[in-house]
N, C-alpha and C. Protein backbone atom coordinates (compact mmCIF):
# COMPACT_ATOMS: atom_id res chain seq x y z
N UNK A 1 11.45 -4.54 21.08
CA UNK A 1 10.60 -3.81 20.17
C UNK A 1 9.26 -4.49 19.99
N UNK A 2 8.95 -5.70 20.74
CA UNK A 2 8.22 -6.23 20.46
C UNK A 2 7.39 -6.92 21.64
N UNK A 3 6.09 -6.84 21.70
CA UNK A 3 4.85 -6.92 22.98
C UNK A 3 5.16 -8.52 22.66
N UNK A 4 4.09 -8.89 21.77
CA UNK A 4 3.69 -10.27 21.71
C UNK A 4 4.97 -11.29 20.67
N UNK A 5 5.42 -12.66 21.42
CA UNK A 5 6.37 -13.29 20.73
C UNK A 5 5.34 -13.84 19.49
N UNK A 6 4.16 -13.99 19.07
CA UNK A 6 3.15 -13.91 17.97
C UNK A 6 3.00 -13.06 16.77
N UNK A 7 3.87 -11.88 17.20
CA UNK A 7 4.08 -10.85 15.71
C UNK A 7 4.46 -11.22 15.08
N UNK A 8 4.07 -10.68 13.57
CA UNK A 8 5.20 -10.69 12.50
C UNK A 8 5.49 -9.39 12.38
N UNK A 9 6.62 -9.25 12.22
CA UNK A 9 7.24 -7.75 11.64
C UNK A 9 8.34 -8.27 10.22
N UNK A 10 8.42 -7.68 9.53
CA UNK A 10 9.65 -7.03 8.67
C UNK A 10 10.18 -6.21 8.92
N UNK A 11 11.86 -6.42 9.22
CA UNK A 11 12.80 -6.00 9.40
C UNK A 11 13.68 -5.23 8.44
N UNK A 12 14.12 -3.90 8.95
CA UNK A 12 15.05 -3.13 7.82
C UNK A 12 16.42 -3.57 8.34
N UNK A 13 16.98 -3.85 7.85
CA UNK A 13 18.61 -4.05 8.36
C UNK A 13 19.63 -2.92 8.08
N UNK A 14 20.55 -3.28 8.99
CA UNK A 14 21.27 -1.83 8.69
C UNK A 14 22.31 -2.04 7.10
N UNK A 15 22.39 -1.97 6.14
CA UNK A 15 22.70 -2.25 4.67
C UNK A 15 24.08 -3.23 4.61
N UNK A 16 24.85 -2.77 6.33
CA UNK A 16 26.29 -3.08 5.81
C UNK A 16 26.58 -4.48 6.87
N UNK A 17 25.35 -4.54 7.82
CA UNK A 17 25.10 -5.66 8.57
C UNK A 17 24.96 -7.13 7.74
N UNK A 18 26.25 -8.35 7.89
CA UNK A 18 25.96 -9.31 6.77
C UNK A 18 25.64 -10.99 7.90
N UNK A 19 24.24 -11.31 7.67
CA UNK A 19 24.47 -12.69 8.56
C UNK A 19 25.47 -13.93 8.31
N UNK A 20 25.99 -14.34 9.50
CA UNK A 20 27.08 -15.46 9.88
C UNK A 20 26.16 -16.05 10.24
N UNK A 21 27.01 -17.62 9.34
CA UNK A 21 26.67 -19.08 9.80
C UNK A 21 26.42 -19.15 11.85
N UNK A 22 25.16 -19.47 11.63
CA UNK A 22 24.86 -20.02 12.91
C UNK A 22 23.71 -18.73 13.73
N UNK A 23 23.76 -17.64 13.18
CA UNK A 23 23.04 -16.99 13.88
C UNK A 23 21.87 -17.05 13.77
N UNK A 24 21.20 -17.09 15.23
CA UNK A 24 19.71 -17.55 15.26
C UNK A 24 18.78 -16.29 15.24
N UNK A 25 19.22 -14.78 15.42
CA UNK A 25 18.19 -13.52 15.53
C UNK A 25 19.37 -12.37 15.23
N UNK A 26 18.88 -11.44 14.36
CA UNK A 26 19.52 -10.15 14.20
C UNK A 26 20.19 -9.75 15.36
N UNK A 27 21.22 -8.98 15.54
CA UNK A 27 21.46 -8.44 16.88
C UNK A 27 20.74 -6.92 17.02
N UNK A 28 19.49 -6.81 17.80
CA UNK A 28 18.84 -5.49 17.85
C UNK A 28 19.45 -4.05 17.15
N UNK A 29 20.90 -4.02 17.71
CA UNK A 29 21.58 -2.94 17.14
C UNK A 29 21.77 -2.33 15.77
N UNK A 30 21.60 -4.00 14.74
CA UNK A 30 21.59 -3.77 13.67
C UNK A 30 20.30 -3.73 13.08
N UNK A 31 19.56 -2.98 13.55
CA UNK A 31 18.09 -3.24 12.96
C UNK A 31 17.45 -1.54 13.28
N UNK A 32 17.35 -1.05 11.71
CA UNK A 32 17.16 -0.18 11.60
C UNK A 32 15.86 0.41 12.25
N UNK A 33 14.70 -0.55 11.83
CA UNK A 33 13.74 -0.64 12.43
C UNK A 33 12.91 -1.85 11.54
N UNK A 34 10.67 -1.68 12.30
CA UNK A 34 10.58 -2.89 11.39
C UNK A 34 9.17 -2.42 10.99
N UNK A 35 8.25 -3.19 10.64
CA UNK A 35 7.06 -2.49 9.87
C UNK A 35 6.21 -3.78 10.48
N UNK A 36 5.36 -3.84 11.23
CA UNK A 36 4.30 -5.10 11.57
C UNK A 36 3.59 -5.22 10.26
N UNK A 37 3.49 -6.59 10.61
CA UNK A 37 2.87 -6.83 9.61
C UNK A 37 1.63 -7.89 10.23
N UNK A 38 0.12 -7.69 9.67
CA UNK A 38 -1.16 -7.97 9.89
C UNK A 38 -1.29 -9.56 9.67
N UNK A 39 -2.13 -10.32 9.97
CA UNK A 39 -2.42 -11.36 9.72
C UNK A 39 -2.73 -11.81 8.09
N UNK A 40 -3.51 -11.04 7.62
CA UNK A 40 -3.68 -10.98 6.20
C UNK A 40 -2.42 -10.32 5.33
N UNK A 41 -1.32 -10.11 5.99
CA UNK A 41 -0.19 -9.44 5.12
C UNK A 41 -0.48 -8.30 5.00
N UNK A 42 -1.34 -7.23 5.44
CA UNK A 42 -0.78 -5.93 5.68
C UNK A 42 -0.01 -5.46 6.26
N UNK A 43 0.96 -4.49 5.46
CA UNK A 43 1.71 -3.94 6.29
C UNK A 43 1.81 -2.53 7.07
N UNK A 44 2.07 -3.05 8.41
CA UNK A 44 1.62 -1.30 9.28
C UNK A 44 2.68 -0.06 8.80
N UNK A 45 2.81 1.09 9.49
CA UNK A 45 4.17 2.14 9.53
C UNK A 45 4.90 1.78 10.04
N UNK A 46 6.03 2.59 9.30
CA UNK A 46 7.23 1.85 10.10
C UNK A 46 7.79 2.77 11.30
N UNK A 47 8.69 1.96 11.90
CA UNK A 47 8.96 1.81 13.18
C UNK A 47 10.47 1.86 13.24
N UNK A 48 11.13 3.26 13.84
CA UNK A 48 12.52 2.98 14.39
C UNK A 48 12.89 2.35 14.95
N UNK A 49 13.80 1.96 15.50
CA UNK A 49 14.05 1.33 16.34
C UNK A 49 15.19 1.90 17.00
N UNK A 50 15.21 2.28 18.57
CA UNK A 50 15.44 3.03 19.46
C UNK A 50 16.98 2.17 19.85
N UNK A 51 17.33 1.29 19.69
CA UNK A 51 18.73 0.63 19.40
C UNK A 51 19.34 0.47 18.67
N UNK A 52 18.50 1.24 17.45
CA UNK A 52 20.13 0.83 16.47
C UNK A 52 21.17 1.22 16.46
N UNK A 53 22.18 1.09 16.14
CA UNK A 53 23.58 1.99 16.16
C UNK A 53 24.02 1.40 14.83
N UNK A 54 24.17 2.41 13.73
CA UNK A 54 24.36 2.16 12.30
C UNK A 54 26.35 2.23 12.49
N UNK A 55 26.56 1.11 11.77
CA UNK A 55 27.44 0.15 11.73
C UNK A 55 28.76 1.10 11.52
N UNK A 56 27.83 2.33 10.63
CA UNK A 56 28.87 3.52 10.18
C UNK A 56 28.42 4.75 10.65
N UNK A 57 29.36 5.31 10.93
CA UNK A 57 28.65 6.75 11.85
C UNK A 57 27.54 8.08 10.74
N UNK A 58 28.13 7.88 9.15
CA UNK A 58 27.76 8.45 8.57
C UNK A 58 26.40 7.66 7.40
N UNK A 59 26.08 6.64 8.09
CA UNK A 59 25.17 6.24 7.62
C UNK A 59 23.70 6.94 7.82
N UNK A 60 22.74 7.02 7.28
CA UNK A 60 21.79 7.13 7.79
C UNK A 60 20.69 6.27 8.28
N UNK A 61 19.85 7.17 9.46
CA UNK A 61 19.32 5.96 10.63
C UNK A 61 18.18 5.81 9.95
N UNK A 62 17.05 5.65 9.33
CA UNK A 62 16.26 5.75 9.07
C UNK A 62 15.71 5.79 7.47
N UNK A 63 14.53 4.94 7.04
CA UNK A 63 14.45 5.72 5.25
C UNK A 63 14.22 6.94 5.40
N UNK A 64 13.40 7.79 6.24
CA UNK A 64 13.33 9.31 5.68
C UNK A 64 14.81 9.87 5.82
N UNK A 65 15.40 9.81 6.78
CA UNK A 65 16.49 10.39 6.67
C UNK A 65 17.37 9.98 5.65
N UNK A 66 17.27 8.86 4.83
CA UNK A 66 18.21 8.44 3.50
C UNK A 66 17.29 8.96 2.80
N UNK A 67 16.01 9.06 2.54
CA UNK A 67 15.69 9.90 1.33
C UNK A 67 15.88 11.16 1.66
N UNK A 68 16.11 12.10 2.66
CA UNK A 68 16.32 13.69 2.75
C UNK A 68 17.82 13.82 1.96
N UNK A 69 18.36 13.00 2.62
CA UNK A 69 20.21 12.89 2.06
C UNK A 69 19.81 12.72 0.73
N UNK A 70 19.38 11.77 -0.01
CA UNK A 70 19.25 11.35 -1.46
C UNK A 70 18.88 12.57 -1.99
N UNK A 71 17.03 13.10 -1.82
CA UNK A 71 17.05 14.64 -2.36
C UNK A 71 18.25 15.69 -2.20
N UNK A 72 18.91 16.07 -0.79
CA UNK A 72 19.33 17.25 -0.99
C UNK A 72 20.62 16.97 -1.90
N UNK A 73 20.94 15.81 -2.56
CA UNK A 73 21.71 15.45 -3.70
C UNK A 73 21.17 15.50 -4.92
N UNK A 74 19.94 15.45 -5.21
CA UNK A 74 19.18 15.50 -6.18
C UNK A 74 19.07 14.14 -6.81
N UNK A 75 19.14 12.69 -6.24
CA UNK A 75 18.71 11.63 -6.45
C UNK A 75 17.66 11.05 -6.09
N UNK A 76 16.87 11.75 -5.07
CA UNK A 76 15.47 11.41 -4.93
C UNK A 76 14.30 12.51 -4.90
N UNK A 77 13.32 12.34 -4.83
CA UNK A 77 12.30 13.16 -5.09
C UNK A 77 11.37 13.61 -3.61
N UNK A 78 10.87 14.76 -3.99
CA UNK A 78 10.02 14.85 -2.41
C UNK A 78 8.66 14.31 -2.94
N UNK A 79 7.83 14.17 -4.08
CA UNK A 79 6.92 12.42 -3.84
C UNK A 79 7.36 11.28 -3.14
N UNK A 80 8.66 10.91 -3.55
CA UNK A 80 9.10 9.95 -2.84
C UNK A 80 8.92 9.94 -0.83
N UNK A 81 9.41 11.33 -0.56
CA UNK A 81 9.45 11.37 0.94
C UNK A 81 7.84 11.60 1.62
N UNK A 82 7.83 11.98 0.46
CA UNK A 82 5.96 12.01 0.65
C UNK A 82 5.46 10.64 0.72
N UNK A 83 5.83 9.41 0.32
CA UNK A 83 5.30 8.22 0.51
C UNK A 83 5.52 7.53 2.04
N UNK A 84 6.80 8.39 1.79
CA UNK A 84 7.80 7.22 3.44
C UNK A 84 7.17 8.20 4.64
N UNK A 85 6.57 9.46 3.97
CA UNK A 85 6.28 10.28 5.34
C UNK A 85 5.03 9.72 6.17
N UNK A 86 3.97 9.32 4.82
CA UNK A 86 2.73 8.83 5.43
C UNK A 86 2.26 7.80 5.79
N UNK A 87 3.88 6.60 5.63
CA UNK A 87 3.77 5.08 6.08
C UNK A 87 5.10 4.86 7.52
N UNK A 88 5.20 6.38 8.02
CA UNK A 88 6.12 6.42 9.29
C UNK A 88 5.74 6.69 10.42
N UNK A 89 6.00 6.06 11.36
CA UNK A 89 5.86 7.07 12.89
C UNK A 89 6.72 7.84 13.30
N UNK A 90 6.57 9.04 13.41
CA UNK A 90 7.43 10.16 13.77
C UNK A 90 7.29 10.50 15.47
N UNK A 91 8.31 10.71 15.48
CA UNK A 91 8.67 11.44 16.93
C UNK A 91 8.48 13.25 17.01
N UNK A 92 7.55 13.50 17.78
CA UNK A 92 7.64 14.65 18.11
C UNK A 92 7.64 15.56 19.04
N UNK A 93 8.78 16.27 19.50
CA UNK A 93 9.90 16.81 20.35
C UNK A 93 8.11 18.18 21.11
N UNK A 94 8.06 17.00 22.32
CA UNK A 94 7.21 18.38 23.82
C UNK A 94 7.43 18.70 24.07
N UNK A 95 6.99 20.25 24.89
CA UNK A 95 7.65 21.17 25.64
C UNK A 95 7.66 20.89 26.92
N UNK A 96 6.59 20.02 27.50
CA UNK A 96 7.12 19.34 28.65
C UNK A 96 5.46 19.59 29.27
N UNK A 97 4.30 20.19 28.87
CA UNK A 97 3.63 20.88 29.37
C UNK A 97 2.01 20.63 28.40
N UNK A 98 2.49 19.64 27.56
CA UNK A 98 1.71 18.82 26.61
C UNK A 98 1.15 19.72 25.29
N UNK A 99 1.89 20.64 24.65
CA UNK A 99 2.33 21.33 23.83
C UNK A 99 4.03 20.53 22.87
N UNK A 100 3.34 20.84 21.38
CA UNK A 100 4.46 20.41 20.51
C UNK A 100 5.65 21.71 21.02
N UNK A 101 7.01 21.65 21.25
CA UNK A 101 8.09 22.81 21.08
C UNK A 101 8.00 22.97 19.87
N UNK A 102 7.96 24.14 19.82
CA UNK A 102 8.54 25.02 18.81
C UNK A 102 10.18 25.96 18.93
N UNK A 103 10.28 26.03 17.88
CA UNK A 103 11.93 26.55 17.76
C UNK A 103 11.95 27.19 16.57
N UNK A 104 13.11 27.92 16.03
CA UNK A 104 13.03 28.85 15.06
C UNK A 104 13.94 28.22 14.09
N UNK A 105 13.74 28.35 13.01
CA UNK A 105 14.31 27.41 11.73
C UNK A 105 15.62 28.54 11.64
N UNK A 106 16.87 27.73 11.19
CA UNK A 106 17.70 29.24 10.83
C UNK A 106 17.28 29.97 9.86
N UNK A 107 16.45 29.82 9.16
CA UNK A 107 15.93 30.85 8.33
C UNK A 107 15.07 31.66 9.04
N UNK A 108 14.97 31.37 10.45
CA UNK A 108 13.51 32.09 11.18
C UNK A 108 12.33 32.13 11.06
N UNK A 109 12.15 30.78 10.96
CA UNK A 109 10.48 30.36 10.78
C UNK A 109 10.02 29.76 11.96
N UNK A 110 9.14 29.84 12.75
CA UNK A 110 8.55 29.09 13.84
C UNK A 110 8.20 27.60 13.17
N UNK A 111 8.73 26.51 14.03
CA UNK A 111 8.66 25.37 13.56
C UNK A 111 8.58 24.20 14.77
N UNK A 112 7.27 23.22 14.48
CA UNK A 112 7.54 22.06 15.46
C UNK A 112 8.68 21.43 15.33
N UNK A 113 9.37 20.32 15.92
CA UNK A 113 10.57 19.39 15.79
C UNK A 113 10.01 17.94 15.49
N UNK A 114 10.53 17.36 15.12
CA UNK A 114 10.21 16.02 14.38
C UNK A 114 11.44 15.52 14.46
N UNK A 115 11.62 14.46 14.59
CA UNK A 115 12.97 13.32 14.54
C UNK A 115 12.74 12.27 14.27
N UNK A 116 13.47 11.68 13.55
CA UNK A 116 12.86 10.14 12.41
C UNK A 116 13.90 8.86 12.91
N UNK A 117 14.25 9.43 14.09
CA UNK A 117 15.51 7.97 14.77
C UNK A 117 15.71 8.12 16.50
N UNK A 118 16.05 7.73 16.91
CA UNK A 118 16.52 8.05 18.31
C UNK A 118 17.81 8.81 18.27
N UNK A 119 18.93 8.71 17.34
CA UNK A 119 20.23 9.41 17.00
C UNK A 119 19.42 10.92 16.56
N UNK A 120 18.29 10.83 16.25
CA UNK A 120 18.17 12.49 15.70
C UNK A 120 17.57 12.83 17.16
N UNK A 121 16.68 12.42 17.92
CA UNK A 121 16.55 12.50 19.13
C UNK A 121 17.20 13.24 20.02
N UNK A 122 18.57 12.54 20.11
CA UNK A 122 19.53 12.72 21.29
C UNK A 122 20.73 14.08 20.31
N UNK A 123 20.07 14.56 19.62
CA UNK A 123 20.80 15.96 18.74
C UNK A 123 20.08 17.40 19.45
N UNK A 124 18.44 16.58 19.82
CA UNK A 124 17.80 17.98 20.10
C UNK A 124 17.23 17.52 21.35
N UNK A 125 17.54 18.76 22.42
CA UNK A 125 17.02 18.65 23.57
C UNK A 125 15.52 18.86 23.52
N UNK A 126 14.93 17.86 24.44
CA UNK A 126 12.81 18.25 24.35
C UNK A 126 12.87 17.28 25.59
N UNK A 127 12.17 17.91 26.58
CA UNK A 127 11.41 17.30 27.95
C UNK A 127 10.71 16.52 27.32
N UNK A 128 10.13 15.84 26.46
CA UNK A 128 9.25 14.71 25.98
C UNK A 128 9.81 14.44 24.68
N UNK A 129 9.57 13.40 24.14
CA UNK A 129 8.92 12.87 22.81
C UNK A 129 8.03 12.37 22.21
N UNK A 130 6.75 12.30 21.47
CA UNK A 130 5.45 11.84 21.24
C UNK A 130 5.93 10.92 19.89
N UNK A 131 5.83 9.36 19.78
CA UNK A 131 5.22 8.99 18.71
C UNK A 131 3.91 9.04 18.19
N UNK A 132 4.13 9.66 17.03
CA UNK A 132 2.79 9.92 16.43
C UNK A 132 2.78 9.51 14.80
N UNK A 133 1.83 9.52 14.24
CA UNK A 133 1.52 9.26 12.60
C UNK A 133 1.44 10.72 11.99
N UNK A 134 1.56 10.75 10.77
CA UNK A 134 1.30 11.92 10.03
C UNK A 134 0.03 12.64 10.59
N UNK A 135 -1.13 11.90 10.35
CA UNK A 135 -1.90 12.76 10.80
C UNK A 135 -2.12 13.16 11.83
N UNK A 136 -1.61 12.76 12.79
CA UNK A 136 -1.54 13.67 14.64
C UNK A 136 -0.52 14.47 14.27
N UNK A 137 0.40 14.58 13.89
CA UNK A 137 1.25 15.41 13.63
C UNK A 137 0.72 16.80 13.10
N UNK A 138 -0.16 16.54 11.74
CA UNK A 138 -1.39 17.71 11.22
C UNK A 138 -1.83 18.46 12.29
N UNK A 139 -2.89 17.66 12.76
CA UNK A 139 -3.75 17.67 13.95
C UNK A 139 -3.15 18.70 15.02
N UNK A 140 -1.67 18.82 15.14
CA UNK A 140 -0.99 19.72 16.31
C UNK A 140 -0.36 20.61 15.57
N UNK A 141 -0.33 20.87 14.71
CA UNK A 141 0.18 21.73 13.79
C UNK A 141 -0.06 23.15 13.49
N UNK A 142 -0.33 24.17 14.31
CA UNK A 142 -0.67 25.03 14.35
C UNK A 142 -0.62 26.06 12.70
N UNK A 143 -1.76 26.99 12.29
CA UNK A 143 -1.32 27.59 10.79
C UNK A 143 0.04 28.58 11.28
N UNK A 144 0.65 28.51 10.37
CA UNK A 144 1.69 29.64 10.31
C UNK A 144 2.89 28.72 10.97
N UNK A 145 2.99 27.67 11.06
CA UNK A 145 3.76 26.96 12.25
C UNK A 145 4.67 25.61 10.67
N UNK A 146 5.81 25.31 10.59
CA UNK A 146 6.44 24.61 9.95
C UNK A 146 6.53 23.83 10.57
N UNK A 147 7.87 22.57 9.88
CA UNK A 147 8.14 21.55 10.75
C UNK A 147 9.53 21.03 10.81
N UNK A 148 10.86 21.12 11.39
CA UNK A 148 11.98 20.89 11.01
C UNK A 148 11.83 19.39 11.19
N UNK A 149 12.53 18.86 10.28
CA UNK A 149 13.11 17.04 10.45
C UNK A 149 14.81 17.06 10.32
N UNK A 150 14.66 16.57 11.71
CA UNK A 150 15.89 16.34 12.29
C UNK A 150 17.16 16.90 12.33
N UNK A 151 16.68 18.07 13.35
CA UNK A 151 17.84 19.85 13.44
C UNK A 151 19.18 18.99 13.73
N UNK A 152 19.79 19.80 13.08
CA UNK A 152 21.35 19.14 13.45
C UNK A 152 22.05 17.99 12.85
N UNK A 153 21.03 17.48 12.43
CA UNK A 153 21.63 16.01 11.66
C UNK A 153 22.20 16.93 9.99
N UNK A 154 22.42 15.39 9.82
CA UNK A 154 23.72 15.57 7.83
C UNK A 154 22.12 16.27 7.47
N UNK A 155 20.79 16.24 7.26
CA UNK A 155 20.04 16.46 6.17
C UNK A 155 19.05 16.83 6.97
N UNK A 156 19.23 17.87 7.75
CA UNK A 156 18.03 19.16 8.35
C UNK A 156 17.14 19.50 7.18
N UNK A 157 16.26 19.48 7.38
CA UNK A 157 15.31 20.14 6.29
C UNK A 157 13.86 20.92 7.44
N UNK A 158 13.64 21.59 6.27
CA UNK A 158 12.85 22.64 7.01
C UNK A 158 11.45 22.16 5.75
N UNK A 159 10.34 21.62 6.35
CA UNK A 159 8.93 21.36 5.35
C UNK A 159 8.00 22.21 5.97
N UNK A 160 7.07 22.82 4.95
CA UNK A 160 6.14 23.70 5.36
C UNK A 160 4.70 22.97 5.56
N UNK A 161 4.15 23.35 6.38
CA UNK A 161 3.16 22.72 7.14
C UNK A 161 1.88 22.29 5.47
N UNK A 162 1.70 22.73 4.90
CA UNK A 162 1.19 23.10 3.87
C UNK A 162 1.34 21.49 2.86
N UNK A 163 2.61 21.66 2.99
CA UNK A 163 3.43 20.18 2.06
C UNK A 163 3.05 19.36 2.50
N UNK A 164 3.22 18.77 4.76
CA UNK A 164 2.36 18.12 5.33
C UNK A 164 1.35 17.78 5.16
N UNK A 165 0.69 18.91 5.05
CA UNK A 165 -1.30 18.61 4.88
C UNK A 165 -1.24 17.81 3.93
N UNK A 166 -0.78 18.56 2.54
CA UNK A 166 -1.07 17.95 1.27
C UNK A 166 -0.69 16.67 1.71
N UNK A 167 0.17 16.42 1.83
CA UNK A 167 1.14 14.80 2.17
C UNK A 167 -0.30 13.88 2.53
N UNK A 168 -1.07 14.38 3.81
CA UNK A 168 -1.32 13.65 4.25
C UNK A 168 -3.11 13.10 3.79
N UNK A 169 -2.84 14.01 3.10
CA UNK A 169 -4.39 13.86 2.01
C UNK A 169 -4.52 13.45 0.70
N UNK A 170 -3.40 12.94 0.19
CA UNK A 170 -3.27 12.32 -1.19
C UNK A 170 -3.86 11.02 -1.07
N UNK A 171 -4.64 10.94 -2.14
CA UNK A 171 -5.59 9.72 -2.32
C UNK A 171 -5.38 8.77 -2.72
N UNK A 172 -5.99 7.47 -2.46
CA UNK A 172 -5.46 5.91 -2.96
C UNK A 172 -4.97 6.55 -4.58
N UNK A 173 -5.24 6.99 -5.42
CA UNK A 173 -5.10 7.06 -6.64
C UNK A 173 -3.87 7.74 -6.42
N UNK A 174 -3.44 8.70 -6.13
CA UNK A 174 -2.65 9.52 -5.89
C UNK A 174 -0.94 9.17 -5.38
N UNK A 175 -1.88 8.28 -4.41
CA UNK A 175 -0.32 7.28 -3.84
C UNK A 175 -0.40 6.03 -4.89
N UNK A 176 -1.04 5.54 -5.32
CA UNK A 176 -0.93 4.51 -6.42
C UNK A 176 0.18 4.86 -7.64
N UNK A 177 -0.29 5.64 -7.94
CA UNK A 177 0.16 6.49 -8.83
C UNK A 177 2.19 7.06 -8.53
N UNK A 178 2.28 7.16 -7.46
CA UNK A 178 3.67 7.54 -6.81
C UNK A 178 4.37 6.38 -6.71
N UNK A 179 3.57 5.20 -6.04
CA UNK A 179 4.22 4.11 -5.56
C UNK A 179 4.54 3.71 -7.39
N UNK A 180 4.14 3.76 -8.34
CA UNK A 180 4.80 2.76 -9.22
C UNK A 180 5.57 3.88 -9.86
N UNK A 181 6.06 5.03 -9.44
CA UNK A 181 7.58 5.79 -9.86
C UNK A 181 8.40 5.23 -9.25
N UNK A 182 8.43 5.03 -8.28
CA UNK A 182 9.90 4.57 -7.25
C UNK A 182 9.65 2.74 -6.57
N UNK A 183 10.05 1.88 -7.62
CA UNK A 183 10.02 0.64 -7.22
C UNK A 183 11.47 0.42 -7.55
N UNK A 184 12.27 0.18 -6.83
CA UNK A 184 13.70 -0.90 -7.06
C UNK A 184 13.70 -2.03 -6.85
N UNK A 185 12.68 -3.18 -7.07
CA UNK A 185 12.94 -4.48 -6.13
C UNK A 185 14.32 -4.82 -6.37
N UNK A 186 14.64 -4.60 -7.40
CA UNK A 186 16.12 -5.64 -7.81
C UNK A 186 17.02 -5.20 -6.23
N UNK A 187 17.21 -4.40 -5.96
CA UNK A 187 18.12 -3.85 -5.08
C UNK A 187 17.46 -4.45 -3.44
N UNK A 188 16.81 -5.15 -3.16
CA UNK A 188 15.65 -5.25 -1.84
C UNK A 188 16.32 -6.83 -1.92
N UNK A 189 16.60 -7.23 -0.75
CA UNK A 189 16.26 -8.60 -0.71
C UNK A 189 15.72 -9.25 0.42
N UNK A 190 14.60 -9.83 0.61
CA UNK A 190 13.55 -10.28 1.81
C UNK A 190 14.16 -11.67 2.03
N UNK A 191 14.65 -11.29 3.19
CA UNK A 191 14.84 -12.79 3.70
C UNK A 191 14.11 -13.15 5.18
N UNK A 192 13.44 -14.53 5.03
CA UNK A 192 12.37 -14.93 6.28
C UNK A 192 13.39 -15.05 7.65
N UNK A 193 13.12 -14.70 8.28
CA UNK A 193 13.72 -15.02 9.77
C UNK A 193 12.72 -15.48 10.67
N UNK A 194 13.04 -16.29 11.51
CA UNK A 194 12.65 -16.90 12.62
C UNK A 194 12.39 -16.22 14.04
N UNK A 195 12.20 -15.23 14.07
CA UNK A 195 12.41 -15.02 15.29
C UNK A 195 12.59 -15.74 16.58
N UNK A 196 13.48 -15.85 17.20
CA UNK A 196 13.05 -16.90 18.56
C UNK A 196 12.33 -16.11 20.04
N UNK A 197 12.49 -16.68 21.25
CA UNK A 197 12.01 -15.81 22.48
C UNK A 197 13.20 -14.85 22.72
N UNK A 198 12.92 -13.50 23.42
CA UNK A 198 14.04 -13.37 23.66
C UNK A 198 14.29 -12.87 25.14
């Protein structure tokens, strides 16, 4: 997952993954994904990671996909997915011909495909996949055109292109403002790792 042995990244772990005495590096599999992080401590979007295999089959691969599960329970909020949407790289499913696919929502809405893991990936067939940021995602987004995240998985959801935009135009104040609704640190715990070569 990684160009230069000089990065820093932060690592998501998979929740139920616990380190043993002696281990010198995560085992890839358990690593949900990671978020680079800048010389000055910024931190970039985050980043799946195309090996994980969650420890439990019914886990979910990804934060958006644990916050879709959380909302369609009514424990999280779509501000919330609105935060994780515009600090993610999304995958989005080509027709092979350098056009986003489109497909029809079961409700029958024309809709691009989006997938937030490699497990949501390998659910929907697409001659390509594009990582992209929210706003390329906009950018290809045709009007009248939705967006499914991740057909087939536990927490399909169908977002209207509209919600996107907005998403992706909310202002430092705006996300300021969101980010201090949904803080849990107590529940987070950062631990430094070493990375070695690998």
């Amino acid at each position: 997952m990684t160009d230069q042995p000089d990065e820093t990244y932060l690592l998501l772990m998979d929740p139920e993954w616990q380190r043993r005495e002696g281990d010198e590096t995560p085992p890839m599999r358990s690593v949900v994904g990671l978020w680079p992080l800048s010389a000055d401590g910024v931190m970039g979007r985050f980043r799946s990671n195309p090996e994980y295999i969650p420890l439990r089959p019914e886990s979910p691969t990804d934060p958006i996909d644990a916050l879709l599960r959380l909302a369609m329970r009514g424990d999280a909020t779509m501000e919330q997915v609105q935060l994780v949407l515009r600090d993610t790289l999304l995958d989005l499913a080509m027709n092979g011909d350098g056009r986003p696919l489109v497909v029809r929502s079961p409700d029958d809405v024309p809709c691009v495909v989006v997938a937030t893991s490699a497990q949501h990936q390998a659910r929907t067939f697409a001659p390509e996949w594009h990582r992209i940021e929210l706003d390329t995602l906009i950018e290809r987004l045709a009007d009248g055109i939705d967006v499914m995240i991740n057909p087939n998985g536990p927490a399909s959801v169908r977002l209207t292109g509209d919600f996107l935009r907005h998403t992706a135009t909310l202002s430092a104040e705006e996300v300021a403002a969101l980010q201090a609704t949904f803080r849990g640190e107590e529940s987070v715990t950062v631990v430094p790792w070493e990375m070695g070569a690998r």
